[in-house]
Protein backbone atom coordinates (compact mmCIF):
# COMPACT_ATOMS: atom_id res chain seq x y z
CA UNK A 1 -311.00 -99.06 92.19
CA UNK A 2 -310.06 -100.01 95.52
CA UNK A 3 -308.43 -97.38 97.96
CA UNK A 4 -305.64 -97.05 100.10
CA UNK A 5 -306.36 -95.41 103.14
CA UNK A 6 -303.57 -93.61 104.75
CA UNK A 7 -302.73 -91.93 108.26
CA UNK A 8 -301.34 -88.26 108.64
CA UNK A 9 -300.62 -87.61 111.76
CA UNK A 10 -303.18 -85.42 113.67
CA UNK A 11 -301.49 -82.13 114.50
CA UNK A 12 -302.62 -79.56 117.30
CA UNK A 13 -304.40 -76.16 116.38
CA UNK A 14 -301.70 -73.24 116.41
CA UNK A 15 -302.75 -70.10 118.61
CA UNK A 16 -301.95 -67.41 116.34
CA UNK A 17 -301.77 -67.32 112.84
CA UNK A 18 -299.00 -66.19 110.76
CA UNK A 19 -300.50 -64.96 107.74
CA UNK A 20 -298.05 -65.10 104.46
CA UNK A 21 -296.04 -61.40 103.40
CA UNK A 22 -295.44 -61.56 100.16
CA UNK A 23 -293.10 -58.48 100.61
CA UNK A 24 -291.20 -60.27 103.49
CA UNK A 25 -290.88 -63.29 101.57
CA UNK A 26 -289.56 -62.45 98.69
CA UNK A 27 -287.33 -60.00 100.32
CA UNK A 28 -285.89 -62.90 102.82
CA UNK A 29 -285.82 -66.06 100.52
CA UNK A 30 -284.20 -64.48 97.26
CA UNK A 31 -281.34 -62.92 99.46
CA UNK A 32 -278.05 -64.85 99.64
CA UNK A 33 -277.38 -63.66 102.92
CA UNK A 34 -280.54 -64.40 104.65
CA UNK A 35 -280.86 -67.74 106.58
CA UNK A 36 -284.45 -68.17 104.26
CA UNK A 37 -282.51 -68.01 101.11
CA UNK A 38 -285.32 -70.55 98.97
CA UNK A 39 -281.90 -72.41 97.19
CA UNK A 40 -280.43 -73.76 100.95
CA UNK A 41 -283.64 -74.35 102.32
CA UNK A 42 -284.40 -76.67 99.42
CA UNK A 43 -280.95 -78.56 100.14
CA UNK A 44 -281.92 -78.86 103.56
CA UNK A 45 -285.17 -79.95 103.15
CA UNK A 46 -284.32 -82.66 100.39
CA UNK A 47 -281.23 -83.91 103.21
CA UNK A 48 -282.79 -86.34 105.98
CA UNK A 49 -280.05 -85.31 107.74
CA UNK A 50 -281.24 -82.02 108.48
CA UNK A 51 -283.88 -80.90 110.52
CA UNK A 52 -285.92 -77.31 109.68
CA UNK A 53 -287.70 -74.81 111.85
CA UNK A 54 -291.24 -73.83 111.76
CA UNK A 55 -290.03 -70.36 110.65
CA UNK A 56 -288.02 -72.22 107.81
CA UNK A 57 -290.85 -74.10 106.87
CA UNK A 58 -292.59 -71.05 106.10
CA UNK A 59 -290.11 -69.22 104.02
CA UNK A 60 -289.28 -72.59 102.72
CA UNK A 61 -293.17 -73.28 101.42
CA UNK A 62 -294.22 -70.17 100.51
CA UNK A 63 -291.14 -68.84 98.79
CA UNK A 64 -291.85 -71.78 96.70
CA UNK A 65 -294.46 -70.49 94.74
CA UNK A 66 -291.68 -67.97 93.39
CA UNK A 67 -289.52 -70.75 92.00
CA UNK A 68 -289.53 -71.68 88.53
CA UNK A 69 -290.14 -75.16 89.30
CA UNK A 70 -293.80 -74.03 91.00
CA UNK A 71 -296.02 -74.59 88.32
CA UNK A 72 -299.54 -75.60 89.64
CA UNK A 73 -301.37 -75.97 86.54
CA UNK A 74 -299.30 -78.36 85.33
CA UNK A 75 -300.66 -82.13 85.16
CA UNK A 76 -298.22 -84.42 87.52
CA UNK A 77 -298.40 -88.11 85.72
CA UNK A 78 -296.11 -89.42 88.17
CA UNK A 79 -298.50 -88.21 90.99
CA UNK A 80 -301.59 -90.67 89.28
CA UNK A 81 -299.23 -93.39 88.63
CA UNK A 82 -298.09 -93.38 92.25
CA UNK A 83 -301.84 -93.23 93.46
CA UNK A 84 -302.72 -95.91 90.69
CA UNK A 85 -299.68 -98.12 92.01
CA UNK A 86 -300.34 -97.80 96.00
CA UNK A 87 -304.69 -98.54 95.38
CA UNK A 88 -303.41 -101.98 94.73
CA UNK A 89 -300.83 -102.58 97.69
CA UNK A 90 -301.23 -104.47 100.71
CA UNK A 91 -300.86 -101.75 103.83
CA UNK A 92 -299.86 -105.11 105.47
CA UNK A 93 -297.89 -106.90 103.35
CA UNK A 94 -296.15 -105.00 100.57
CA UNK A 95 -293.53 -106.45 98.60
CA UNK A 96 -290.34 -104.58 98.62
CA UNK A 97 -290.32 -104.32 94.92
CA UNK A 98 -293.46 -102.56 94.60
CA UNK A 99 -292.25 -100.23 97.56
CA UNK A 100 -288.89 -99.38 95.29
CA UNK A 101 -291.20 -98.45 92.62
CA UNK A 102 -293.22 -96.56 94.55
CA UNK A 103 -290.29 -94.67 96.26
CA UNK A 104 -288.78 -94.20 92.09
CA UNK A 105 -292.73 -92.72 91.33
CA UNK A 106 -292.69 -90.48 94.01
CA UNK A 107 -289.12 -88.76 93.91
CA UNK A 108 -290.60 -87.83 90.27
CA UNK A 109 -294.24 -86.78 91.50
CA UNK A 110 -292.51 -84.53 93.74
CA UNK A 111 -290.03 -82.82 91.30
CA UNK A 112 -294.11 -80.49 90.37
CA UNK A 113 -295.49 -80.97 94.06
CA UNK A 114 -292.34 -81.47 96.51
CA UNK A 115 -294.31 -80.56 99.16
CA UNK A 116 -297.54 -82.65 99.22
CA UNK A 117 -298.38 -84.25 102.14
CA UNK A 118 -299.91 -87.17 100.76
CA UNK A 119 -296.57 -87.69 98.69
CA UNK A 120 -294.44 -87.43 101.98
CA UNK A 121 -296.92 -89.90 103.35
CA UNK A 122 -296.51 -92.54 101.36
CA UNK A 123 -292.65 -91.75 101.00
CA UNK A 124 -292.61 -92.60 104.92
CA UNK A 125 -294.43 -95.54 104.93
CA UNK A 126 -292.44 -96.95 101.88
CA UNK A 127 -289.19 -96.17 103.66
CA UNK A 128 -290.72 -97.21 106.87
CA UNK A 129 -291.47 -101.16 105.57
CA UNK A 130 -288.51 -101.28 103.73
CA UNK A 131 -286.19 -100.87 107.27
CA UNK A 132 -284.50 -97.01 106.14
CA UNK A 133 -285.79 -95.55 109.52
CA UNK A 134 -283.49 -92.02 109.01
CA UNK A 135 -285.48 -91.69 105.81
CA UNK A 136 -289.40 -92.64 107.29
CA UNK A 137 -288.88 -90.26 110.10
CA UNK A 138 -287.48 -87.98 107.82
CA UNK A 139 -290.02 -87.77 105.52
CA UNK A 140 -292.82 -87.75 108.33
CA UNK A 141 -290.79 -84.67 109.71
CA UNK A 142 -291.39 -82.66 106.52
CA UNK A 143 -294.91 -83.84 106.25
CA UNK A 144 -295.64 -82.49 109.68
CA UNK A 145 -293.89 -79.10 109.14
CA UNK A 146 -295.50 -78.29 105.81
CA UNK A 147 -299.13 -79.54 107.32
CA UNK A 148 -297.78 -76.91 110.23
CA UNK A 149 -297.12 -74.56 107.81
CA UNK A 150 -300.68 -74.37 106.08
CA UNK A 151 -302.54 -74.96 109.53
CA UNK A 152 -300.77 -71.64 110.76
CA UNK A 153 -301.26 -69.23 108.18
CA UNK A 154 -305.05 -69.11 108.89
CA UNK A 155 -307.85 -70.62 111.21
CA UNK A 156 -309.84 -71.55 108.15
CA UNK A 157 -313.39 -70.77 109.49
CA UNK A 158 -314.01 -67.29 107.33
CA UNK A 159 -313.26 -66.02 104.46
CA UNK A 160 -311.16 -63.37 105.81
CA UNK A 161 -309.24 -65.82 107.86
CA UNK A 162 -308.00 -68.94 105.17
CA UNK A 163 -305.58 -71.38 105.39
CA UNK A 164 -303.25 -70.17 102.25
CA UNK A 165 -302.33 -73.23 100.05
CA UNK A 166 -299.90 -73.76 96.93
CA UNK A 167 -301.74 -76.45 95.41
CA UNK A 168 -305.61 -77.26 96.04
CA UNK A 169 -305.03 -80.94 97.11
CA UNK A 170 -302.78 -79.13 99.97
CA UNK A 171 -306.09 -78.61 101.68
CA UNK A 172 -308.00 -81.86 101.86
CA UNK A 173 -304.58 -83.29 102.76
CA UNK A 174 -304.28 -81.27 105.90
CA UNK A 175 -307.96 -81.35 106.66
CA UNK A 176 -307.36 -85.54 106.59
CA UNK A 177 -304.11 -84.62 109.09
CA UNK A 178 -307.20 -83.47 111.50
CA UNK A 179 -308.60 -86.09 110.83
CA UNK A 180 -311.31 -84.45 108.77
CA UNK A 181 -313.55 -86.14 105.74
CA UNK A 182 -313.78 -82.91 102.99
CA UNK A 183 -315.89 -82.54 99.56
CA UNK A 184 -315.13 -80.71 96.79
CA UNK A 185 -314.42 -77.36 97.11
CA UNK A 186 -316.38 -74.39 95.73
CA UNK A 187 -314.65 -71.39 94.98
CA UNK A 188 -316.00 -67.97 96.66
CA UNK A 189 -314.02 -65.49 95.50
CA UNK A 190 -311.30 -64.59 93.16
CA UNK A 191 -309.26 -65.74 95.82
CA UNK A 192 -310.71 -68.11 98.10
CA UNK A 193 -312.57 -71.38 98.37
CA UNK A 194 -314.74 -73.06 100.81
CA UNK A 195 -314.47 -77.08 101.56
CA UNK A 196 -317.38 -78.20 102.95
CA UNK A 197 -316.89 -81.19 105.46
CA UNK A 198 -318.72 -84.35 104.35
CA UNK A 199 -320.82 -84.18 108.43
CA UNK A 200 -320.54 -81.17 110.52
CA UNK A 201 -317.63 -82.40 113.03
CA UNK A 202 -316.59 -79.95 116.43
CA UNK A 203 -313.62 -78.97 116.44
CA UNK A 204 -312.29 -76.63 119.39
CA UNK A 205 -315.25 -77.02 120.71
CA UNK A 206 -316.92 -75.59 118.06
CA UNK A 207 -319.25 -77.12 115.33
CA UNK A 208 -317.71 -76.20 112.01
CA UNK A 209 -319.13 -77.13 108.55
CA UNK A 210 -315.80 -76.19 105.97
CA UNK A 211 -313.04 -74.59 106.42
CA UNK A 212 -311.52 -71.68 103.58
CA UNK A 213 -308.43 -71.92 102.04
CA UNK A 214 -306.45 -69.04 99.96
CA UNK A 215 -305.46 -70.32 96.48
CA UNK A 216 -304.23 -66.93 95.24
CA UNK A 217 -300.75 -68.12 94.59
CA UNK A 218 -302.24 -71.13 92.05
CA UNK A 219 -303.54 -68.68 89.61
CA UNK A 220 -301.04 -65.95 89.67
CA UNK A 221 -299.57 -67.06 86.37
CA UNK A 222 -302.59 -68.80 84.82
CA UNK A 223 -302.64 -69.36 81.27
CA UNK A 224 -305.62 -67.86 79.48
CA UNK A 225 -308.67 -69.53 79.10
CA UNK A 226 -307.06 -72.48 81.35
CA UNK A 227 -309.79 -74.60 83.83
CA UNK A 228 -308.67 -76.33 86.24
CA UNK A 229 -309.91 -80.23 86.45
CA UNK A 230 -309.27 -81.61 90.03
CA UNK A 231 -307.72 -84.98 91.08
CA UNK A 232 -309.30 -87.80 92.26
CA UNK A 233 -309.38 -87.03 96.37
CA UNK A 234 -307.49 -89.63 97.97
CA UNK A 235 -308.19 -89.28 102.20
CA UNK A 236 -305.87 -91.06 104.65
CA UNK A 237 -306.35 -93.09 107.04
CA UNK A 238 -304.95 -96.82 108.94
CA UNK A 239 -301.37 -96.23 108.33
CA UNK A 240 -299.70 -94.94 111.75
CA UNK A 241 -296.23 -93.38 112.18
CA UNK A 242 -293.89 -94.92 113.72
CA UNK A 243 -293.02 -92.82 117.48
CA UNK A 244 -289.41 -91.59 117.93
CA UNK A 245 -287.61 -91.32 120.87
């Protein structure tokens, strides 16, 4: 089947990392009062109107994974139609009915995965063609802040260190934001897995092999006896942003 390559934008390496507390974020985004509270931040987020923090990001992704909506497991139909539907477009010539389609598939897809990457990807470059600029740079925004997100809640290069994740194809999406080819995964621990890159490639200055990701929050509520089959892996690549001034 042929492949759509798409473009996330390639986002700097954050200094320090700010490692998830599970205490702080319950304690911040199931309080009414707080400025995290998980029920605004989700209003705000699904507004193009509005424009969120990097500190809302955080509370915003990884209070997530206490909502009853975050359910990892689950298969996401809409997800492979929307992948099935966009191997077959034209990166240069879509028509705008296939674009509507695409933009109906992925407001579905995201009602299991709001925050994937890829999904906010293609949302962007669907809005982008069709002319609904607010919307593109919107959704290009949010892809950004949650690929933000990931990158700084670990460096990635031990197993002490991961990048934590809500969903495993989290991590070869923001390893194709730095512009990074990734295998499959292996896990290492009860915890933690290790994505091998497809060629050694520096980064920092440094020649890295994988990067490991925390995938604690996947399995919290995992139904007994339940394996996990992965996705296809679909890498980006081709499709560039749009630059706003």
């Amino acid at each position: 089947m042929k492949r759509l390559l798409l473009a996330l934008l390639l986002l700097p390496a954050l200094a320090a990392a700010k490692v998830p507390d599970e205490e702080d974020i319950v304690q911040r985004t199931f309080d009414s009062s707080s400025p995290y509270y998980l029920p605004v931040l989700l209003m705000r987020f699904n507004d193009p109107s509005e424009t969120l923090t990097d500190e809302e990001y955080h509370y915003l992704y990884y209070g997530y994974a206490y909502h009853d909506n975050y359910k990892p497991l689950e298969s996401n139909p809409d997800m492979d139609r929307l992948l099935l539907m966009v191997s077959g477009l034209d990166p240069d010539a879509p028509d705008r009915e296939t674009l509507e389609g695409l933009l109906v598939l992925a407001r579905r897809a995201a009602e299991r995965d709001p925050f994937s990457p890829k999904l906010l990807n293609l949302v962007a470059f669907a809005n982008g063609a069709l002319g609904n600029t607010q919307a593109e740079k919107a959704a290009y925004d949010r892809m950004n802040g949650i690929v933000r997100t990931i990158l700084d809640s670990g460096d990635g290069l031990s197993q002490s260190t991961p990048r934590h994740i809500l969903m495993f194809d989290h991590a070869t999406d923001v390893l194709a934001a730095e512009g990074l080819d990734s295998q499959r995964g292996r896990v290492v621990s009860r915890s933690v897995e290790y994505v091998p890159l497809t060629s050694p490639q520096t980064v920092d200055g440094k020649k890295r092999k994988g990067f490991y990701f925390d995938f604690n929050r996947i399995y919290r509520n995992k139904p007994e006896g339940y394996t996990y089959k992965r996705d296809r892996t679909w890498q980006f690549n081709n499709l560039k942003p749009r630059e706003y001034k």
